[in-house]
C-alpha atoms as a PDB file:
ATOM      1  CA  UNK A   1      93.927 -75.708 -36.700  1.00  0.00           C
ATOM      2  CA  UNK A   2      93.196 -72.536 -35.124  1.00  0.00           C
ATOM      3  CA  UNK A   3      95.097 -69.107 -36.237  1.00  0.00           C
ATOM      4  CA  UNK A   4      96.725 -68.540 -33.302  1.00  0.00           C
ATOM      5  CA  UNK A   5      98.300 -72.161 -33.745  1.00  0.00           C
ATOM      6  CA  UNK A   6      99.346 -70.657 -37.231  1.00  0.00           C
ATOM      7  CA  UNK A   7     100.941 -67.286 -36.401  1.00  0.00           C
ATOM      8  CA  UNK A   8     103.185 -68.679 -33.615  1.00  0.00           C
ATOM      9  CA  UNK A   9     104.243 -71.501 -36.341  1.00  0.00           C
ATOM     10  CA  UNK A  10     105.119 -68.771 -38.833  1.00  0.00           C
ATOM     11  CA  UNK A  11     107.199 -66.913 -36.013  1.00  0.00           C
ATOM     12  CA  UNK A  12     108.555 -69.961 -35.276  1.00  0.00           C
ATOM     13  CA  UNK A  13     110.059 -70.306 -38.922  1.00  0.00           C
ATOM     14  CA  UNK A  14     110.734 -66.354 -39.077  1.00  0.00           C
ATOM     15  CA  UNK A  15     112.781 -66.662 -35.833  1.00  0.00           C
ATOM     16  CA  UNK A  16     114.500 -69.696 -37.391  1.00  0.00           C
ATOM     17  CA  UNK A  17     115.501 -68.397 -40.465  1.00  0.00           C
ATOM     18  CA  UNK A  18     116.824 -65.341 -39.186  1.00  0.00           C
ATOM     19  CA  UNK A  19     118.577 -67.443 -36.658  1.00  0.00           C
ATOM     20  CA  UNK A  20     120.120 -69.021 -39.771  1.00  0.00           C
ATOM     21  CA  UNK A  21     121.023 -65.733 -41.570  1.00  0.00           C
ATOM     22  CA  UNK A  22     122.943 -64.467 -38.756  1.00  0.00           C
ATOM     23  CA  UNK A  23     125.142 -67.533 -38.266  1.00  0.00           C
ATOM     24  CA  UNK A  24     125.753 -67.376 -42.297  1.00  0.00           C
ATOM     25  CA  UNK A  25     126.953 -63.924 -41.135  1.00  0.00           C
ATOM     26  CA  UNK A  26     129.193 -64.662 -38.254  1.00  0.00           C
ATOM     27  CA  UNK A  27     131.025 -67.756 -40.466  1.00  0.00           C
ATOM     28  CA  UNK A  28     131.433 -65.284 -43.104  1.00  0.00           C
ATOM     29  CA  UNK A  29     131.045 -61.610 -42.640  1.00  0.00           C
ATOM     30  CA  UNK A  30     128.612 -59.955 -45.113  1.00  0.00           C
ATOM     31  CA  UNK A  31     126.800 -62.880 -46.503  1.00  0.00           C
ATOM     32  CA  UNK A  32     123.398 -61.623 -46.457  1.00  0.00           C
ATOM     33  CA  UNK A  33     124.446 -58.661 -47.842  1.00  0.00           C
ATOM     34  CA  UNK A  34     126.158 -60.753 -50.987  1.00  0.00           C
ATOM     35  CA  UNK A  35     123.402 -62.873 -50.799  1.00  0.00           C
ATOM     36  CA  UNK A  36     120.938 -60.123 -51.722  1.00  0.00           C
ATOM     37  CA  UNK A  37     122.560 -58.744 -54.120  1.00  0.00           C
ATOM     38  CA  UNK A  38     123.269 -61.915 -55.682  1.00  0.00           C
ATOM     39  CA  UNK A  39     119.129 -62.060 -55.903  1.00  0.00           C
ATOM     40  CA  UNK A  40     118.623 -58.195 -56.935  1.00  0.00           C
ATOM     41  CA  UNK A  41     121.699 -59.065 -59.665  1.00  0.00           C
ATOM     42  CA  UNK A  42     119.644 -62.466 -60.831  1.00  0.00           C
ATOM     43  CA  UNK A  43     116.100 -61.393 -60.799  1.00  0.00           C
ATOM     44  CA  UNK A  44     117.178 -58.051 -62.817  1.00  0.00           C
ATOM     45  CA  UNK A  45     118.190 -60.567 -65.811  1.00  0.00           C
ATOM     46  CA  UNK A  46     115.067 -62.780 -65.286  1.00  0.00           C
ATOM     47  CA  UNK A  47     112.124 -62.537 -67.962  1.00  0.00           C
ATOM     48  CA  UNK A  48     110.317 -64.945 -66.281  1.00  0.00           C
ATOM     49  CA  UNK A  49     109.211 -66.494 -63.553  1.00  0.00           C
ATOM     50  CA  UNK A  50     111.469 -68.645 -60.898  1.00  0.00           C
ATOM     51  CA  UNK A  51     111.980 -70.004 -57.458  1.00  0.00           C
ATOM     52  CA  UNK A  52     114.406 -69.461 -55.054  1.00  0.00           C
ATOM     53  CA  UNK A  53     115.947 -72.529 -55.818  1.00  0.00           C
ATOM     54  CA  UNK A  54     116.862 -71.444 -59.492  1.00  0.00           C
ATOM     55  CA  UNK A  55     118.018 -68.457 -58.664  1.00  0.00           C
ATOM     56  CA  UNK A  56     120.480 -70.410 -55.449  1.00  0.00           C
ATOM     57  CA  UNK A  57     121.762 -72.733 -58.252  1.00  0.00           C
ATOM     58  CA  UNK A  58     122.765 -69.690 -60.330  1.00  0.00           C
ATOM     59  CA  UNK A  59     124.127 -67.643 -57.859  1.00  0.00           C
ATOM     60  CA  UNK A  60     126.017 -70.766 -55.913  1.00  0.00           C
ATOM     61  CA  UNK A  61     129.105 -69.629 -58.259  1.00  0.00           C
ATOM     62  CA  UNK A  62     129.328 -66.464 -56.694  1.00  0.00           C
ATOM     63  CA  UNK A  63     128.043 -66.708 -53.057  1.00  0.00           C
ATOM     64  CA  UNK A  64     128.600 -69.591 -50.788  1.00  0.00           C
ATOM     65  CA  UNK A  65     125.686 -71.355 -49.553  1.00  0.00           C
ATOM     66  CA  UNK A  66     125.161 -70.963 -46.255  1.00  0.00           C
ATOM     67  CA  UNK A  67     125.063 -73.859 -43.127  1.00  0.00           C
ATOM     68  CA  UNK A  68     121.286 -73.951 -43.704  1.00  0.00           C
ATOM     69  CA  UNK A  69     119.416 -72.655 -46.494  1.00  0.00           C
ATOM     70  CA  UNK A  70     116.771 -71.488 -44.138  1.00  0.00           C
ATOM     71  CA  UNK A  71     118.931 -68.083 -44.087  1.00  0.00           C
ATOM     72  CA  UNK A  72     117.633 -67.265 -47.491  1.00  0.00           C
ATOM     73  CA  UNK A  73     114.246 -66.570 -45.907  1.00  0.00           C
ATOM     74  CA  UNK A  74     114.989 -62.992 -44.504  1.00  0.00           C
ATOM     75  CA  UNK A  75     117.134 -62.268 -47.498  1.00  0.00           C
ATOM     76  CA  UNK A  76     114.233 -63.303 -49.973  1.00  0.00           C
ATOM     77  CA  UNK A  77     111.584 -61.020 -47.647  1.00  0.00           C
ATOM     78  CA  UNK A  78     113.639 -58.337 -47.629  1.00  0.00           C
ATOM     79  CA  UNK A  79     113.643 -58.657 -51.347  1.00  0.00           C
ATOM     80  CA  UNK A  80     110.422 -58.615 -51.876  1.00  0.00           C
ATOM     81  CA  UNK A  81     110.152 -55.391 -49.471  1.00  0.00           C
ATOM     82  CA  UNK A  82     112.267 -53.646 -51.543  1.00  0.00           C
ATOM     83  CA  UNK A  83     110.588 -54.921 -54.882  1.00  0.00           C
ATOM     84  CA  UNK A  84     113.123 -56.541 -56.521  1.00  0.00           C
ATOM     85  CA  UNK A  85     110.826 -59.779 -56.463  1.00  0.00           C
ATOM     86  CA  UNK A  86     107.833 -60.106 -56.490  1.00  0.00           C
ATOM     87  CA  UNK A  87     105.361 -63.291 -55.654  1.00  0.00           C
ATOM     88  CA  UNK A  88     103.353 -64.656 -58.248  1.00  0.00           C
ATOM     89  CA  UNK A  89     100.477 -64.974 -57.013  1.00  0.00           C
ATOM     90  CA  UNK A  90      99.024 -69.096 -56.539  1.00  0.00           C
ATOM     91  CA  UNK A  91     101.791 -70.731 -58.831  1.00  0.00           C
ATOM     92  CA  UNK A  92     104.050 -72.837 -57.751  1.00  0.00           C
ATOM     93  CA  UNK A  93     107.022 -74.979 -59.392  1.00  0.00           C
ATOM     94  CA  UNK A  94     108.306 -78.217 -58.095  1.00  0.00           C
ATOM     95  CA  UNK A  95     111.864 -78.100 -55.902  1.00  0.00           C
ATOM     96  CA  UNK A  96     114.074 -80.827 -56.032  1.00  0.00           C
ATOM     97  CA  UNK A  97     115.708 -79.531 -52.437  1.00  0.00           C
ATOM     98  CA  UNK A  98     112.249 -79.879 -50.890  1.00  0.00           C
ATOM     99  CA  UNK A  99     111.682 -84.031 -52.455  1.00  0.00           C
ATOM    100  CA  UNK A 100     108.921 -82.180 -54.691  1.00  0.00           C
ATOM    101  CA  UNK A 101     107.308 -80.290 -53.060  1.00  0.00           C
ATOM    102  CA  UNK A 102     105.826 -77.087 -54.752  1.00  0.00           C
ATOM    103  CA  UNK A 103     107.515 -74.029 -54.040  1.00  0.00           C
ATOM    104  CA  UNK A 104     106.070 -70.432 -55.081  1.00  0.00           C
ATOM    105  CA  UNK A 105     107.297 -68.691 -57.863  1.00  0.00           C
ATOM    106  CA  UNK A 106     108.656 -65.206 -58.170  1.00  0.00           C
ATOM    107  CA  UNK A 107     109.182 -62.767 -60.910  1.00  0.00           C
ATOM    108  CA  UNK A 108     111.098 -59.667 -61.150  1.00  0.00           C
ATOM    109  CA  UNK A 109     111.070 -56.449 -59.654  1.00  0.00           C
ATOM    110  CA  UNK A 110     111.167 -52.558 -60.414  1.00  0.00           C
ATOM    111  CA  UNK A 111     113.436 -52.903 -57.652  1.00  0.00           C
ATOM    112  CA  UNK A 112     115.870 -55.152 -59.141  1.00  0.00           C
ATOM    113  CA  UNK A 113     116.587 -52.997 -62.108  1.00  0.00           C
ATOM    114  CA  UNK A 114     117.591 -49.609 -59.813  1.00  0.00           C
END
């Protein structure tokens, strides 16, 4: 597979998932504002490593989850931009919402404890 094939299959999922994020936004005004907050407030109390999914099953009590979970993609990237996660680096956990399929892990932020 050739880069080029790559990059325009990673824009591909960018575009979707911010696609997603804004109608999570228009069905209820402010989610991905919530939504990262709900991260920044989870990671802050995190010791230890975790994916996405965790921290969606902890926060699902306090945010509503959105039509498509793909709209946690911009929220999580913006996340990291801001360091309040952080990717660990070539580990992975298993994630029951993907049959399996190894997700990466994340740990907390300086970010996430301004």
């Amino acid at each position: 597979m050739n880069q080029l094939t790559l990059d325009l299959a990673r824009d591909r999922g960018t575009a979707a998932g911010q696609a997603c994020a804004d109608k999570a936004d228009r069905t209820a005004p402010g989610w991905s504002e919530r939504a990262y907050d709900a991260i920044r407030r989870f990671a802050a109390g995190q010791a230890g490593a975790f994916t996405i999914e965790m921290l969606r099953e902890v926060v699902a009590a306090e945010i509503d989850p959105p039509h498509d979970l793909r709209a946690w993609g911009p929220i999580t990237k913006k996340a990291m931009r801001k360091d309040v996660i952080q990717l660990v680096r070539g580990a992975t956990a298993p994630a029951a919402s993907s049959n399996g399929s190894p997700k990466p892990l994340y740990r907390r932020g300086v970010g996430a404890l301004a």
